[in-house]
PDB file of N, CA and C in Angstrom:
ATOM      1  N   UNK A   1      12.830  21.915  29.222  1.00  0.00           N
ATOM      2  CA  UNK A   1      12.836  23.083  28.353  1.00  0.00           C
ATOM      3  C   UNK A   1      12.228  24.258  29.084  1.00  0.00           C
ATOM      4  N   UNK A   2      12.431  25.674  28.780  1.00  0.00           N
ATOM      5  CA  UNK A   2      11.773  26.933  29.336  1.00  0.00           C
ATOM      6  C   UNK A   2      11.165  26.937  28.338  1.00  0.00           C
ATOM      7  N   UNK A   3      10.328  27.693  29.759  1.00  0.00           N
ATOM      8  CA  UNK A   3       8.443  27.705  29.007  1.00  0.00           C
ATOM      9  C   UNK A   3       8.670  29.986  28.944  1.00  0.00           C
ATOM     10  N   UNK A   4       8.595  30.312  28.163  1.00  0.00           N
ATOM     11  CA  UNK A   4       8.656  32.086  28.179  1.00  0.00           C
ATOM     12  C   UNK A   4       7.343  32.283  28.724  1.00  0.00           C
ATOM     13  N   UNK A   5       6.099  31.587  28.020  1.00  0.00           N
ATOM     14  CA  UNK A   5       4.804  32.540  27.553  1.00  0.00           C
ATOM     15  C   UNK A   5       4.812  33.699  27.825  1.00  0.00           C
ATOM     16  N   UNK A   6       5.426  34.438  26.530  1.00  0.00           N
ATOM     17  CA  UNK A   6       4.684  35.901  26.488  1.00  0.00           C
ATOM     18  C   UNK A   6       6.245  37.021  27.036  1.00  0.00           C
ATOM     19  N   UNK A   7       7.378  36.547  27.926  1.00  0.00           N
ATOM     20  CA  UNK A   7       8.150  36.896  28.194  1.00  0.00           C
ATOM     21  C   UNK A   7       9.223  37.589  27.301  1.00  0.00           C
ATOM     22  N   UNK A   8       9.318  38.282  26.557  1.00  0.00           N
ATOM     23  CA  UNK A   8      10.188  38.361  25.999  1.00  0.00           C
ATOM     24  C   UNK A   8      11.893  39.030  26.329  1.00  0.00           C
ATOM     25  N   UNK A   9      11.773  39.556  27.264  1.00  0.00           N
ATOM     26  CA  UNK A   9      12.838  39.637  28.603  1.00  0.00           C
ATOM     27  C   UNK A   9      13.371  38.694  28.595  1.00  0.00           C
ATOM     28  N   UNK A  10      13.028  37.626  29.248  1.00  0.00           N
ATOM     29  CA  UNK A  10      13.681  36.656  29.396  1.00  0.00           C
ATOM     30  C   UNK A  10      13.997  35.344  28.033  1.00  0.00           C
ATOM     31  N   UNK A  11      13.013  35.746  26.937  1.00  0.00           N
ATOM     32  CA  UNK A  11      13.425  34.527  25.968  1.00  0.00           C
ATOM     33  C   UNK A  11      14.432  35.269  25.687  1.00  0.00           C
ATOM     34  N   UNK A  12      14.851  36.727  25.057  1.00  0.00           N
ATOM     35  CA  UNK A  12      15.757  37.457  24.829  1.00  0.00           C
ATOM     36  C   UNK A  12      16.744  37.428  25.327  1.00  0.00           C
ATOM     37  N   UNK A  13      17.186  37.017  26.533  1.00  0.00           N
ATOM     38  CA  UNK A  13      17.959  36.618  27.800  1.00  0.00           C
ATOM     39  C   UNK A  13      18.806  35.633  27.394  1.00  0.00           C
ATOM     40  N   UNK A  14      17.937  34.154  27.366  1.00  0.00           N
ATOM     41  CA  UNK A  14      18.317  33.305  26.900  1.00  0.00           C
ATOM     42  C   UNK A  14      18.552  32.814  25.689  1.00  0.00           C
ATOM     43  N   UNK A  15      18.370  33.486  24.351  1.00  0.00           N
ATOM     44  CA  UNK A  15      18.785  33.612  22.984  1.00  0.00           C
ATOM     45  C   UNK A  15      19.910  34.215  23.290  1.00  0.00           C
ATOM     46  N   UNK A  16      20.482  35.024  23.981  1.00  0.00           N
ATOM     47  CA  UNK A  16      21.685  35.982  24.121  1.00  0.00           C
ATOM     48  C   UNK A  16      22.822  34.491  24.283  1.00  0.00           C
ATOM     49  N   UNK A  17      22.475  34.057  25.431  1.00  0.00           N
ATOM     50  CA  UNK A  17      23.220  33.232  26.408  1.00  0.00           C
ATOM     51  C   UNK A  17      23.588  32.053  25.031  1.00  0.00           C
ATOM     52  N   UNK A  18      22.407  31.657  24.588  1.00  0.00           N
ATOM     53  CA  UNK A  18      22.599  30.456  23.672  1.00  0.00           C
ATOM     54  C   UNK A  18      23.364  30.689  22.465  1.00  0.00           C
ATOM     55  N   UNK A  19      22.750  32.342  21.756  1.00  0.00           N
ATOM     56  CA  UNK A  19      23.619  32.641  20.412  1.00  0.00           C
ATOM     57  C   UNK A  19      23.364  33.806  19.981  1.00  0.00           C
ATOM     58  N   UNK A  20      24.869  34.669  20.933  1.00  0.00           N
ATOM     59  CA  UNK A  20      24.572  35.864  21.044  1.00  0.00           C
ATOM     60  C   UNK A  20      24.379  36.692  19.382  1.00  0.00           C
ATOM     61  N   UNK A  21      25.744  35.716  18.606  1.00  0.00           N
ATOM     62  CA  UNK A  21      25.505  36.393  17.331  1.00  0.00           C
ATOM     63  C   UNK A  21      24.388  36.537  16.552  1.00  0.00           C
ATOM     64  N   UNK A  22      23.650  35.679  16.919  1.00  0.00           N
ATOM     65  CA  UNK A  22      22.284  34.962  16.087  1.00  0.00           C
ATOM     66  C   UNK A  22      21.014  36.541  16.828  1.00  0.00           C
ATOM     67  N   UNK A  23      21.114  36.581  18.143  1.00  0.00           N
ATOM     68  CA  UNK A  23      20.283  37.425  18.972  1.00  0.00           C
ATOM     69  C   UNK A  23      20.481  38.550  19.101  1.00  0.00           C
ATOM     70  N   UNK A  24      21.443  38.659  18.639  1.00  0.00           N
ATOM     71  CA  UNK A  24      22.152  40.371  18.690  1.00  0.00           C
ATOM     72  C   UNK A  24      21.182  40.976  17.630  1.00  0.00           C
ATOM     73  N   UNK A  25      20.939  40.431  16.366  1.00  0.00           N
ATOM     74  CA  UNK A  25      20.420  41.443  15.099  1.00  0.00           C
ATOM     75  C   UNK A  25      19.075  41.260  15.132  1.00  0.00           C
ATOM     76  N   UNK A  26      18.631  40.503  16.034  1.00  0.00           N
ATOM     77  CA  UNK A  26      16.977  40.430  15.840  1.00  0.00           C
ATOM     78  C   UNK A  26      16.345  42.069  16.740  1.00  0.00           C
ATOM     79  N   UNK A  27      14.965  42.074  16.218  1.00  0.00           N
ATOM     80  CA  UNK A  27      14.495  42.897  16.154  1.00  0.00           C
ATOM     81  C   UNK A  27      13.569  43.089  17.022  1.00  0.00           C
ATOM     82  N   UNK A  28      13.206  44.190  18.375  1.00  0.00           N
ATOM     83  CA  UNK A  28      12.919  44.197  19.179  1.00  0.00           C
ATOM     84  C   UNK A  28      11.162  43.422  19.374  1.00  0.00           C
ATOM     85  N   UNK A  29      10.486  43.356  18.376  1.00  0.00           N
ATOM     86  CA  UNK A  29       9.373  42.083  18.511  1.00  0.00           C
ATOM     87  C   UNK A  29       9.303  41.132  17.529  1.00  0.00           C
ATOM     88  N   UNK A  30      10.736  40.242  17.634  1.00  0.00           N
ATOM     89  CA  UNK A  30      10.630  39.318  16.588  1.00  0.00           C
ATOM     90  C   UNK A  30      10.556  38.141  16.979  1.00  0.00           C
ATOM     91  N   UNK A  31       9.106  37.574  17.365  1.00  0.00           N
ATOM     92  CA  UNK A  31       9.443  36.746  18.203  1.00  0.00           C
ATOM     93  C   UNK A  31       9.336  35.392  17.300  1.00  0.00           C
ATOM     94  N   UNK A  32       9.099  35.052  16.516  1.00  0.00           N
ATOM     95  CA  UNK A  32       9.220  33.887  15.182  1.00  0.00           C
ATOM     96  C   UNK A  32      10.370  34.040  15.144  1.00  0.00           C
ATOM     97  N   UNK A  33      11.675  34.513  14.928  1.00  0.00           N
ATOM     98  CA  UNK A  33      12.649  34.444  15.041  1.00  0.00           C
ATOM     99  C   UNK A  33      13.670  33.645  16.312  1.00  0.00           C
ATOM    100  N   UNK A  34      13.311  34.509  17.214  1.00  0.00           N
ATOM    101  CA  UNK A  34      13.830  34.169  18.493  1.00  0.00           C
ATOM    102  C   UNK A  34      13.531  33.204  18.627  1.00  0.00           C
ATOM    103  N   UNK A  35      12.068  32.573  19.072  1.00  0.00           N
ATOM    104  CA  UNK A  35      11.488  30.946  19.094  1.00  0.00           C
ATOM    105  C   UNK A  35      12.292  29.929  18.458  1.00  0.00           C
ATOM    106  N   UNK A  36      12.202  30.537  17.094  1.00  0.00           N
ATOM    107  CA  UNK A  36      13.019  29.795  16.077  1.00  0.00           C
ATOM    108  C   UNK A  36      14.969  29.223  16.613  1.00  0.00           C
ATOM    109  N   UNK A  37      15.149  30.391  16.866  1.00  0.00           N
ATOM    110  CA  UNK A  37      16.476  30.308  17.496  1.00  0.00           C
ATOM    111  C   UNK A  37      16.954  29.209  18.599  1.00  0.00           C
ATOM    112  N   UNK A  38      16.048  29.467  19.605  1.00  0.00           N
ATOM    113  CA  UNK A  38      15.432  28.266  21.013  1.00  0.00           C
ATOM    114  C   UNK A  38      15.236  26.851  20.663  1.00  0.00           C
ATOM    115  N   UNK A  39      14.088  27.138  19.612  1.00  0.00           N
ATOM    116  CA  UNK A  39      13.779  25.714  19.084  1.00  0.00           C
ATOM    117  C   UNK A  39      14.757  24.469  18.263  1.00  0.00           C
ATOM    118  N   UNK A  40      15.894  25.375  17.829  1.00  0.00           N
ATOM    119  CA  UNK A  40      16.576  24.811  17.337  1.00  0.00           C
ATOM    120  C   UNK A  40      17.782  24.296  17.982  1.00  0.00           C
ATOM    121  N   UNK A  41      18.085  25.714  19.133  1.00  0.00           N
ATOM    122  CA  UNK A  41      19.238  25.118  19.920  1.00  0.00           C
ATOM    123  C   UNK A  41      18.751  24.014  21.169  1.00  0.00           C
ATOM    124  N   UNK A  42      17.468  23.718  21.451  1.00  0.00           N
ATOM    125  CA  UNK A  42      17.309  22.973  22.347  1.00  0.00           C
ATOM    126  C   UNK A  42      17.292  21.150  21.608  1.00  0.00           C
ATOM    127  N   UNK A  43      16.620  21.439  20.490  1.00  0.00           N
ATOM    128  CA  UNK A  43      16.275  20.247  19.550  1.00  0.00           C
ATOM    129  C   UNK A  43      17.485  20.180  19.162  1.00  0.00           C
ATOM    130  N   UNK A  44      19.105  20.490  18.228  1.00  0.00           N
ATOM    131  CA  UNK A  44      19.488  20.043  18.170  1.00  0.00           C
ATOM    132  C   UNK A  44      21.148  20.387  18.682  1.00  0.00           C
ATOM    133  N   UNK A  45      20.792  21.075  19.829  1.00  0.00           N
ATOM    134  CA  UNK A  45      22.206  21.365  21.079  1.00  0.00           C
ATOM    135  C   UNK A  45      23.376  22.624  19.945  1.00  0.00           C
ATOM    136  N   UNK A  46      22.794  22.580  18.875  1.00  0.00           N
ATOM    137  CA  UNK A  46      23.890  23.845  18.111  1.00  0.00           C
ATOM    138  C   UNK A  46      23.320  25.191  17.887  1.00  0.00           C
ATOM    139  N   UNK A  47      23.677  26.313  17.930  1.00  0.00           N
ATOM    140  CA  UNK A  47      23.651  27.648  17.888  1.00  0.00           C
ATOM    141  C   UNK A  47      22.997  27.786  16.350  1.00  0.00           C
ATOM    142  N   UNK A  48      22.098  28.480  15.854  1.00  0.00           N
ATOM    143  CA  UNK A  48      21.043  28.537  14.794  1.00  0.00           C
ATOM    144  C   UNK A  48      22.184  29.496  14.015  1.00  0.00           C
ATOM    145  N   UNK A  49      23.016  29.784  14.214  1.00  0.00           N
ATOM    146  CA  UNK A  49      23.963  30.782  13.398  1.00  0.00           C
ATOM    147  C   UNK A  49      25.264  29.618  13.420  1.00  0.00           C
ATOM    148  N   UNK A  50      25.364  28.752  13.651  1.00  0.00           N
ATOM    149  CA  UNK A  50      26.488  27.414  13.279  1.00  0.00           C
ATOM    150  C   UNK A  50      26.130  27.231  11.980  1.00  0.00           C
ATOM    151  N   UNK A  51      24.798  27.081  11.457  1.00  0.00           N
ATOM    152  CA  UNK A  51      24.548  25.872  10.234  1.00  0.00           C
ATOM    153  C   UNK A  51      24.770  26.861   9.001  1.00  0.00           C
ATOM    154  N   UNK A  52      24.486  26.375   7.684  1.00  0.00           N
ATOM    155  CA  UNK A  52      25.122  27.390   6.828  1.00  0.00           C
ATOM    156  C   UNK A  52      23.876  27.762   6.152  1.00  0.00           C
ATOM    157  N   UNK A  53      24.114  28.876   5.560  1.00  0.00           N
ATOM    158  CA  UNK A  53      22.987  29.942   5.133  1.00  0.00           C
ATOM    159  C   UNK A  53      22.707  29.828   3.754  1.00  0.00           C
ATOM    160  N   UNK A  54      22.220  29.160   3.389  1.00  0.00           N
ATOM    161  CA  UNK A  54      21.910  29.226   1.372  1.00  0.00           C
ATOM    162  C   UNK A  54      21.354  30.894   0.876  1.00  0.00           C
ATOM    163  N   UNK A  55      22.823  30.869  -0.015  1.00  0.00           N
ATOM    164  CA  UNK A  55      22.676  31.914  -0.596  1.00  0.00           C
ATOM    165  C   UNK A  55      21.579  32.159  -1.823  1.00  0.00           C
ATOM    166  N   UNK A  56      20.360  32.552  -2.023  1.00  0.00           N
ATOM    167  CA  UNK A  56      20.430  32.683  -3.532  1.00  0.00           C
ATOM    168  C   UNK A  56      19.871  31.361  -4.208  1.00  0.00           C
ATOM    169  N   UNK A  57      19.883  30.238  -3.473  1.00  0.00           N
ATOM    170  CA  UNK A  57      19.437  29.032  -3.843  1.00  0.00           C
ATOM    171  C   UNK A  57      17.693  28.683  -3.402  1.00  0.00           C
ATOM    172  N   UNK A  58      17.506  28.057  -4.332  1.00  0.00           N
ATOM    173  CA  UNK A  58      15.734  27.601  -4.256  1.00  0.00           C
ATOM    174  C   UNK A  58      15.730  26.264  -3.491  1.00  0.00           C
ATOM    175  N   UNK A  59      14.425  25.999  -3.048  1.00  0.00           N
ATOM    176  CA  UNK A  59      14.229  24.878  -2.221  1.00  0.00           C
ATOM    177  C   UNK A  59      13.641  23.844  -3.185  1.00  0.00           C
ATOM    178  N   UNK A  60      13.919  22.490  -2.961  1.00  0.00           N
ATOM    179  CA  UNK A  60      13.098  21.424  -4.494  1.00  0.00           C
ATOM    180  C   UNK A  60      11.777  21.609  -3.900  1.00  0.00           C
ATOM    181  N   UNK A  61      10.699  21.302  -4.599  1.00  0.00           N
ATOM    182  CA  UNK A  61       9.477  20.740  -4.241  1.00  0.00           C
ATOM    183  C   UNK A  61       9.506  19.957  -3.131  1.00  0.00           C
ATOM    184  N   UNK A  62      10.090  19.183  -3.166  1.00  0.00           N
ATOM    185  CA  UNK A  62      10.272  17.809  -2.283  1.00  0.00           C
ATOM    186  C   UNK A  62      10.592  18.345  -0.893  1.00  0.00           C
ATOM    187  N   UNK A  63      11.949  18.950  -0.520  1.00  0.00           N
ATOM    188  CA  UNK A  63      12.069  19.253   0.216  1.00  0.00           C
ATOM    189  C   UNK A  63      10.977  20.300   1.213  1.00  0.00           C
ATOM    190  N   UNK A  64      10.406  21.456   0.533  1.00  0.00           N
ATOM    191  CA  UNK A  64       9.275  21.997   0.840  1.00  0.00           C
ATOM    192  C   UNK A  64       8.211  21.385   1.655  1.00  0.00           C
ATOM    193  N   UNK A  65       7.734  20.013   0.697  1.00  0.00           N
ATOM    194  CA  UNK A  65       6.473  19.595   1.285  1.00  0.00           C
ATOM    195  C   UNK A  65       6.868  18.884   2.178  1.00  0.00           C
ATOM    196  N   UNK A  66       8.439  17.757   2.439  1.00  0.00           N
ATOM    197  CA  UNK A  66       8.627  17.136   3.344  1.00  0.00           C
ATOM    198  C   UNK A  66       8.856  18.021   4.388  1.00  0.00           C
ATOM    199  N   UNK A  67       9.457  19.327   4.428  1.00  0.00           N
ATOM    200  CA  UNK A  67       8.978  19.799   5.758  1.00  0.00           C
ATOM    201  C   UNK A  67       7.991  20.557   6.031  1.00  0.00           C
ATOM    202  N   UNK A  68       7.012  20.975   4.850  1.00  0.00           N
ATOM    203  CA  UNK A  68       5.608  21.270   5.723  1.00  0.00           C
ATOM    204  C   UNK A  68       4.898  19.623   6.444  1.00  0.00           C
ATOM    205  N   UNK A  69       5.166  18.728   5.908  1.00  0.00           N
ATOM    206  CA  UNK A  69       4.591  17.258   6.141  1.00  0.00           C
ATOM    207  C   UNK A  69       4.602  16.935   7.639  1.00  0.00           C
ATOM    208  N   UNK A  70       6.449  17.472   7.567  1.00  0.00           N
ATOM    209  CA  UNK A  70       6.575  16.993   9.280  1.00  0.00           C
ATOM    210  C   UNK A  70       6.173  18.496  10.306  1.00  0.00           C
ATOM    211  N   UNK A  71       5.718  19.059   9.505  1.00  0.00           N
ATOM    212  CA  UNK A  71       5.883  20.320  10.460  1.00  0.00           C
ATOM    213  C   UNK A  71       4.117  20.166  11.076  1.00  0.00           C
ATOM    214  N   UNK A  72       3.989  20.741  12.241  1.00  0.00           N
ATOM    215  CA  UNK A  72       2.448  20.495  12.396  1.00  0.00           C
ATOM    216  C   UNK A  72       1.329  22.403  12.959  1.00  0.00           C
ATOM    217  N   UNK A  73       1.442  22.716  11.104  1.00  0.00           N
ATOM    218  CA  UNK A  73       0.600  23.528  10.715  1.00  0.00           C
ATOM    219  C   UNK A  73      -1.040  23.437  10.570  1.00  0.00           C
ATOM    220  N   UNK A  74      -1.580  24.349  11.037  1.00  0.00           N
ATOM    221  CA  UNK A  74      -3.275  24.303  11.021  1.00  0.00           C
ATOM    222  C   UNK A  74      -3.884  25.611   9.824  1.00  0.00           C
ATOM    223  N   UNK A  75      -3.162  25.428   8.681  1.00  0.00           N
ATOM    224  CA  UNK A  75      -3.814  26.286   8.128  1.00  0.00           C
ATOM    225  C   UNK A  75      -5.477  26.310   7.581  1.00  0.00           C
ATOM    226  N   UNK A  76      -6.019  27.571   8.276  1.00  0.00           N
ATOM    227  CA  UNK A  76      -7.350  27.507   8.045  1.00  0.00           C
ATOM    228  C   UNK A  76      -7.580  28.852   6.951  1.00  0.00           C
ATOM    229  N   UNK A  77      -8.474  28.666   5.774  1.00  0.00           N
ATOM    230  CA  UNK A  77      -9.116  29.543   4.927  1.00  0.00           C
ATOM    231  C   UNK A  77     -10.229  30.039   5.432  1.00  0.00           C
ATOM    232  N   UNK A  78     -10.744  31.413   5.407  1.00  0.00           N
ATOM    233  CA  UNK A  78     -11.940  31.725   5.164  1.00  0.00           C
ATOM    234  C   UNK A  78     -12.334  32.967   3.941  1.00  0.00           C
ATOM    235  N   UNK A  79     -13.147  32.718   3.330  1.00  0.00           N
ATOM    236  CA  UNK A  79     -14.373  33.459   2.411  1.00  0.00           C
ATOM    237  C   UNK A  79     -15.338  34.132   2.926  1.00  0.00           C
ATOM    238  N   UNK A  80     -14.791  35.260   2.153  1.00  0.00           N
ATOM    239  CA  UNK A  80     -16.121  36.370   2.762  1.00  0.00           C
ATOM    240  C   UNK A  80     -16.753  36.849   1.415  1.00  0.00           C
ATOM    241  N   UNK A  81     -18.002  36.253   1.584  1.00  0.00           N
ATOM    242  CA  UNK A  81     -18.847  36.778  -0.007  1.00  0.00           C
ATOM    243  C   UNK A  81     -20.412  37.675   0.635  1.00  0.00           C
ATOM    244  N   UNK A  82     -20.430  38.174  -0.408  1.00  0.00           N
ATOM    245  CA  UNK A  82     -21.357  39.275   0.125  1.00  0.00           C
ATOM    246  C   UNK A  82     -22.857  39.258  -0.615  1.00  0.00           C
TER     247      UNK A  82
END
């Protein structure tokens, strides 16, 4: 896999190459997007603008937590009291 850190020249480069339609409308520092784009075409070899787009539709519960479950998030809280 390519490693960018911090490159965005070149992840931009290669989002083009992988899915130009998908890379064309992103936005000159979008890089959660782009990543997103990479991450998907390397993990599962198809263009992130192949799969289909839910219009208008809600996600179940279920589905939600099963992919925060598998996803590996560090959300941290902090409180500021005075």
């Amino acid at each position: 896999a390519d490693s960018f850190a911090g490159d965005w020249d070149r992840a931009h480069a290669r989002g083009m190459e992988v899915d130009p339609e998908y890379c064309s409308a992103l936005k000159s520092n979008d890089w959660f997007r782009l990543k997103r784009c990479l991450e998907v075409f390397y993990t599962s070899d198809r263009k992130l603008s192949s799969f289909d787009r839910p219009q208008g539709k809600k996600l179940a519960y279920g589905q939600v937590s099963s992919a925060l479950a598998s996803a590996s998030f560090d959300f941290r809280c902090f409180f500021l009291y005075r």
